[in-house]
Protein backbone atom coordinates (compact mmCIF):
# COMPACT_ATOMS: atom_id res chain seq x y z
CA UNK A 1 3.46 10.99 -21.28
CA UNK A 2 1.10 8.70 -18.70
CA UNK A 3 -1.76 10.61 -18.18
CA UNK A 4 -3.23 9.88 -14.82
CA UNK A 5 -6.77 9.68 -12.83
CA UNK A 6 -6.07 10.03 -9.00
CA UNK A 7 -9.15 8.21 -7.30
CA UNK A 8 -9.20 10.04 -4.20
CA UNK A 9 -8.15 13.37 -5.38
CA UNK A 10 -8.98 15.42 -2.95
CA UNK A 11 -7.28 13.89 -0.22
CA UNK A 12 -3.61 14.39 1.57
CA UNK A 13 -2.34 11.66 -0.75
CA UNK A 14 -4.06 13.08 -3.07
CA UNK A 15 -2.34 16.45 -3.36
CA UNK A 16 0.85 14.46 -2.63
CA UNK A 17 -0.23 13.33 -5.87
CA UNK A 18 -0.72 16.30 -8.13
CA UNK A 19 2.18 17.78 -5.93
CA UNK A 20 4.56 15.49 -7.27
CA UNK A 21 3.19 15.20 -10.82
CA UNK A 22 3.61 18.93 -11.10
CA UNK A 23 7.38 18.41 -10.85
CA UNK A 24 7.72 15.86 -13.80
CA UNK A 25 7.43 15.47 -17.28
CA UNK A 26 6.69 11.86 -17.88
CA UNK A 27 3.02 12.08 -16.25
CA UNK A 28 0.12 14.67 -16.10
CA UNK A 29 -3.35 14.33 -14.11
CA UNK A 30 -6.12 14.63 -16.00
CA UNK A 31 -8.99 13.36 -13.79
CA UNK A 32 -9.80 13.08 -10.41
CA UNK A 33 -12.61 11.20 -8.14
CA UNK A 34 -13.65 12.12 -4.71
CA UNK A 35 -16.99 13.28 -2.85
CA UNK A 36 -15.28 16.84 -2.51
CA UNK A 37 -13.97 19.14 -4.80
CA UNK A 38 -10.11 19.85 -4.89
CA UNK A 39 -9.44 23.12 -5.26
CA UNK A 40 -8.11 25.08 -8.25
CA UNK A 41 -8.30 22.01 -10.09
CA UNK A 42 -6.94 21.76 -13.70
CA UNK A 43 -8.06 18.44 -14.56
CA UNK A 44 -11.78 16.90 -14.87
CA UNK A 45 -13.39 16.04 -11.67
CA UNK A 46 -16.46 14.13 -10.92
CA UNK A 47 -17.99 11.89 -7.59
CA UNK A 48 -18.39 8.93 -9.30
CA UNK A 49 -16.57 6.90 -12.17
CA UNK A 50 -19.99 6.98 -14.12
CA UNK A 51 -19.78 10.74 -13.92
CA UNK A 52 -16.18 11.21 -15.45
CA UNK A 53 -15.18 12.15 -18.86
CA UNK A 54 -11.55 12.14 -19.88
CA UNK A 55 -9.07 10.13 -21.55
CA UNK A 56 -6.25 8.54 -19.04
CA UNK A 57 -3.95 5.73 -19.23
CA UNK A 58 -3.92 4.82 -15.86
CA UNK A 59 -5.78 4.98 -12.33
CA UNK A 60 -3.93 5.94 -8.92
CA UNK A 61 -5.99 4.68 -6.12
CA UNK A 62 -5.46 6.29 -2.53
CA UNK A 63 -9.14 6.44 -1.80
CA UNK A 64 -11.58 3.74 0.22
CA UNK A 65 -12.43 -0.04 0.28
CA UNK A 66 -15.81 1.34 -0.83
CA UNK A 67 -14.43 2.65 -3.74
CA UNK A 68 -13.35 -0.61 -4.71
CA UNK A 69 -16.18 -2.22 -6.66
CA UNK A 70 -17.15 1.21 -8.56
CA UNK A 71 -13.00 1.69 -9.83
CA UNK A 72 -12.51 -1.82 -11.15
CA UNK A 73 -15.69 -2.03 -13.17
CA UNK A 74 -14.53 1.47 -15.13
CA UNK A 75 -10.48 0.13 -15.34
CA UNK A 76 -12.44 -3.64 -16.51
CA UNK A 77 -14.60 -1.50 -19.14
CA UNK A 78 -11.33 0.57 -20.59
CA UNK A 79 -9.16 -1.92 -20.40
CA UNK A 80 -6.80 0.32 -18.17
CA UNK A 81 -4.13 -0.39 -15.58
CA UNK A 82 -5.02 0.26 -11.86
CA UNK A 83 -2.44 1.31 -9.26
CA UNK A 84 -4.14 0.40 -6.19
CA UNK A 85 -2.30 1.71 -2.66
CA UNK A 86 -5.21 1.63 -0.69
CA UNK A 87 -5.89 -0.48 2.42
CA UNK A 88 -8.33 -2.38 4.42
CA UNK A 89 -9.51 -4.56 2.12
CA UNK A 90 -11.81 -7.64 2.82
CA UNK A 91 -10.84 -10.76 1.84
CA UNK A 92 -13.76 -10.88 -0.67
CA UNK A 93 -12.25 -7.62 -2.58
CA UNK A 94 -8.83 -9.18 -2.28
CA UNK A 95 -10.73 -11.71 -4.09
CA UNK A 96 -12.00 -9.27 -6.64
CA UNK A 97 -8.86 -7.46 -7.12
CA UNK A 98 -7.23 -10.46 -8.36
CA UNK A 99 -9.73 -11.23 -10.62
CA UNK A 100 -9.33 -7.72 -12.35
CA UNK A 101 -5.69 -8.70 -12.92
CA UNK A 102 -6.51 -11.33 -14.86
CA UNK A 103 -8.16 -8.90 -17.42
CA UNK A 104 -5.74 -5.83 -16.66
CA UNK A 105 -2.43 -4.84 -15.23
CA UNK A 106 -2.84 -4.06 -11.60
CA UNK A 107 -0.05 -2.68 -9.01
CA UNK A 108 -1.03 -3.56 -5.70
CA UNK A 109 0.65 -2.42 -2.54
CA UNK A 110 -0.08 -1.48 0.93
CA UNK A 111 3.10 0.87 0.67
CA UNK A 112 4.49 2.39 -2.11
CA UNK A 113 8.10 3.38 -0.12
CA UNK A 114 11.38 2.23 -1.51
CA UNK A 115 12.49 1.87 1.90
CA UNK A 116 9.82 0.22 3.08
CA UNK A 117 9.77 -2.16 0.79
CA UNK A 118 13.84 -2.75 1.58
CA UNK A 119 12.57 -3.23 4.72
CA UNK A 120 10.13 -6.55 3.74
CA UNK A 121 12.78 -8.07 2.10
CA UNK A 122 15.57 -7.71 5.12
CA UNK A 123 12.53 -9.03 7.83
CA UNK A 124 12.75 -11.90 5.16
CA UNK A 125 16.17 -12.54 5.61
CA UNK A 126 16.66 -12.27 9.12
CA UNK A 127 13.32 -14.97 9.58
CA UNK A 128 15.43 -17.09 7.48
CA UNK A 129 18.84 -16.86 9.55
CA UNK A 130 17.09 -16.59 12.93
CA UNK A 131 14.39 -19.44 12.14
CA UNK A 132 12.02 -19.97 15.36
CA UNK A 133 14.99 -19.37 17.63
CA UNK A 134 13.80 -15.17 18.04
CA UNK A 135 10.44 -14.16 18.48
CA UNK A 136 9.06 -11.72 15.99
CA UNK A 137 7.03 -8.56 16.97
CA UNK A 138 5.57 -5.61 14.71
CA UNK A 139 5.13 -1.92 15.70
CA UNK A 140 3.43 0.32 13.56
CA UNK A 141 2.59 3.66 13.97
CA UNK A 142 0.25 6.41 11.56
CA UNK A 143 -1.64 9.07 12.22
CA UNK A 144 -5.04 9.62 14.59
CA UNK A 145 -7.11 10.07 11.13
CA UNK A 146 -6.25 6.58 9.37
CA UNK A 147 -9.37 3.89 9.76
CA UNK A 148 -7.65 0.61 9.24
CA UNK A 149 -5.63 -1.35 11.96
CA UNK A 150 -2.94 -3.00 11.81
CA UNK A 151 -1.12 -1.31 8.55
CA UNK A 152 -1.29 -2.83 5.47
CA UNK A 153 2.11 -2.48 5.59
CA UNK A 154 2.58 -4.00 8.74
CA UNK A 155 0.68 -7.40 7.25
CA UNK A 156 2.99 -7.19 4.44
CA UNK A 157 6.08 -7.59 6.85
CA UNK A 158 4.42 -10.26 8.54
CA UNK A 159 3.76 -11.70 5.47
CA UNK A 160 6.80 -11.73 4.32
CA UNK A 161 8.38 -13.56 7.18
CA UNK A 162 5.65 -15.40 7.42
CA UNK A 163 6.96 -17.26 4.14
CA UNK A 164 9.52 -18.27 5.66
CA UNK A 165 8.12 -19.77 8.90
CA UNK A 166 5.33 -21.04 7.52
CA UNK A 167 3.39 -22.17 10.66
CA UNK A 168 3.13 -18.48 11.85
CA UNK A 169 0.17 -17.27 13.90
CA UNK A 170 -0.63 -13.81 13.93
CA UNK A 171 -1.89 -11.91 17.35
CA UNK A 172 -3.12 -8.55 17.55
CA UNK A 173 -4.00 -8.24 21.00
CA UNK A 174 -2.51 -10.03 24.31
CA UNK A 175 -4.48 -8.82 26.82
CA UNK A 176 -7.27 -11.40 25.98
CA UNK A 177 -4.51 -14.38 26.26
CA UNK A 178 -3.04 -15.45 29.98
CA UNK A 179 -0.63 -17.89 28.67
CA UNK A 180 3.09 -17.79 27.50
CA UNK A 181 4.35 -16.17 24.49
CA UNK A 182 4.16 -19.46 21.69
CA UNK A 183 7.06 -19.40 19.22
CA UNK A 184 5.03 -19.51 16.31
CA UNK A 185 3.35 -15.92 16.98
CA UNK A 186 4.57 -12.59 14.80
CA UNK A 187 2.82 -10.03 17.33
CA UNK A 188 1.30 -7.10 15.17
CA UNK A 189 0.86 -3.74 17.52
CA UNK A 190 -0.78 -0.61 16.35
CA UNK A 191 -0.50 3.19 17.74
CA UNK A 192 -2.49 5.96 16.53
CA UNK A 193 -2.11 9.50 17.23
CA UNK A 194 -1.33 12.98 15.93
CA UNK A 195 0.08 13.42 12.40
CA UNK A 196 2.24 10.63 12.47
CA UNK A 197 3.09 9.66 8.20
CA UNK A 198 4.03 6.25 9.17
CA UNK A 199 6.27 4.18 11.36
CA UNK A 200 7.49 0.61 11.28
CA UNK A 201 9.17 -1.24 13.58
CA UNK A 202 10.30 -5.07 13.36
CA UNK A 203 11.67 -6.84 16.05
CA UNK A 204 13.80 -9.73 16.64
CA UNK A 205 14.16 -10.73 20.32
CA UNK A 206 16.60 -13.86 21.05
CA UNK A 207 18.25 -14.83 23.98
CA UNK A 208 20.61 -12.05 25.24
CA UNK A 209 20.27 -10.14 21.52
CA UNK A 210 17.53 -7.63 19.66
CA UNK A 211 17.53 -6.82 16.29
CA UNK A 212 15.22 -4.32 15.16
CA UNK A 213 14.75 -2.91 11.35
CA UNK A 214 12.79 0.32 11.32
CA UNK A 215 11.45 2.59 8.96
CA UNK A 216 10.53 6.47 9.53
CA UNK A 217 8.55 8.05 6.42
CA UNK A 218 8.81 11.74 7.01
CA UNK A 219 5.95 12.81 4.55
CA UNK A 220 3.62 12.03 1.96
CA UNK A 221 5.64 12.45 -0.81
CA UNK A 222 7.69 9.13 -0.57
CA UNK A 223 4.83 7.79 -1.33
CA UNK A 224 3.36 9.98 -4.38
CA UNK A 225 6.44 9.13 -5.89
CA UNK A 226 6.03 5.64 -5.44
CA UNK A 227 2.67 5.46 -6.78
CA UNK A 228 3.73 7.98 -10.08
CA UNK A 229 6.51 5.58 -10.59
CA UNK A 230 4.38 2.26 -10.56
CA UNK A 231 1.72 4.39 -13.36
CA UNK A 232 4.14 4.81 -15.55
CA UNK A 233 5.54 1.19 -14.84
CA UNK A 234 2.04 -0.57 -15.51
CA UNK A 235 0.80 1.43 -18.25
CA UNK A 236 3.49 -0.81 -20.44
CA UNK A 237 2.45 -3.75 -18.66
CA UNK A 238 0.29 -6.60 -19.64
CA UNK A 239 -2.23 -8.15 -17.51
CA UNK A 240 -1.30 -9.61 -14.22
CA UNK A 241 -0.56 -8.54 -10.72
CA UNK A 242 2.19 -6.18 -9.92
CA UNK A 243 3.86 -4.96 -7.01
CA UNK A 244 7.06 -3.15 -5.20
CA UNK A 245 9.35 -5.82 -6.31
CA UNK A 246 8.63 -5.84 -10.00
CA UNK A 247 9.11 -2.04 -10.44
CA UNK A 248 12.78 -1.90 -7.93
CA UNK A 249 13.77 -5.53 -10.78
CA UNK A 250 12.31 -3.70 -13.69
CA UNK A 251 14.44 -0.16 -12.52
C-alpha cells in the first residue's frame, strides 16, 4: 500500500485524486494540503506542510508554483518522493526542483496522460522525418480557470521536437512580428474558455500536405490515474528525476 498526501486537495484534480484512489487497492490518501477544506474528508488536512501530521510515502502535487518552495523543504526533510504535475514554473524553481532530485525521487510532468505522452514521442518522430522541410505549429486548448499560458504540455511537445531541430525558436505571438514565417519557428498558440480538460494540437504544414497529431482528454481522471500510477512508481525509486517515459519503460 502507497499511502499518499495530495498537495492541492481540495481542488478539481484534487478530487480526481481521492476519486480515483477510492477505486484501488494499491494506494490510500492520508493527507491533504490546501487553503480550503475538502469536504467529508477522511484523511488529515492542514494549510501548510508545517501544520500536517501523518505518515505518507509519497506527495501528489496538483497545487501552485507558490507551493513550490514550502513542499520540497517537507519531501527534503522526510526523505520522501514528490510527484510534481503542476505548471508554471520559473526557471529558478525548475532550478530548485532539480536540486531536490538529487536528494529524492521526483516525477515531474506537465501531463500525466498516456496519450499525451504518445503524442510527444510521435511529434518527435515526425520532426525527425520531416526535418526543416514543414513548419511546426502548436494549439492548445484548457479551460477559462487555468493561470498559466502556453501549457506545460504544449512546451513539452515543443520540446520534444525541439531535440531534434535543435536551432528552434519558439513564438507565442505574431501579431507583434511583420515579417515572413522563419523555418526555424515551432509557433505555440493558446485558447482559453469554458470547461475545456485539455486539447492539443500539433501541426505539420509542408508543401501541398498537413499532418496533424491531436489529443482530446475528456476529463480529469486520465490524469488522476496518471499521477496514482507515477506514486506508486517513485515510492520504489531512488533519487533522481523521473518522468512519463520511465513509468510507460518500467510498465
Amino acid at each position: 500500500m502507497t499511502n499518499v498526501i495530495i498537495t492541492g486537495c481540495s481542488g478539481k484534480m484534487g478530487a480526481s485524486l481521492i476519486s480515483a484512489a477510492a477505486l484501488r487497492d494499491d494506494i490510500a490518501i492520508v493527507g491533504g494540503i490546501d487553503l480550503v477544506q475538502p469536504q467529508n474528508a477522511s484523511f488529515a488536512y492542514a494549510k501548510t506542510f508545517s501544520e500536517l501530521s501523518c505518515q505518507a510515502d509519497v506527495i501528489v502535487d496538483f497545487s501552485n508554483p507558490a507551493v513550490l518552495e514550502s513542499m520540497l523543504a517537507y519531501a527534503l526533510d522526510r526523505k520522501m518522493p514528490v510527484v510534481i504535475c503542476t505548471t508554471g514554473y520559473s526557471e529558478v524553481q525548475k532550478q530548485q526542483i532539480k536540486a531536490a532530485a538529487e536528494e529524492i525521487p521526483v516525477f515531474y510532468s506537465g501531463n500525466m496522460s498516456l496519450g499525451i505522452n504518445l503524442i510527444i514521442e510521435l511529434a518527435k518522430k515526425a520532426a525527425s522525418v520531416f526535418g526543416d522541410s514543414f513548419d511546426v505549429e502548436i494549439i492548445e486548448q484548457h479551460h477559462n480557470q487555468k493561470l498559466d499560458a502556453p501549457s506545460g504540455t504544449a512546451l513539452m511537445i515543443a520540446d520534444a521536437v525541439s531535440q531534434v531541430r535543435t536551432d528552434s525558436e519558439y513564438v507565442y505571438d505574431r501579431h507583434a512580428y511583420r515579417k515572413k514565417r522563419e523555418k526555424r519557428e515551432i509557433g505555440i498558440h493558446s485558447v482559453r474558455g469554458g470547461n475545456i480538460v485539455g486539447e492539443h494540437e500539433v501541426i505539420f504544414a509542408g508543401q501541398d500536405e498537413v499532418l496533424t497529431i491531436s489529443h482530446s482528454a475528456r476529463s480529469k481522471t486520465v490524469f488522476a490515474v496518471g499521477a496514482l500510477n507515477a506514486a506508486v512508481f517513485l515510492s520504489q525509486q531512488p533519487a533522481g528525476m523521473y518522468n512519463m517515459s520511465d513509468l510507460l519503460n518500467h510498465a
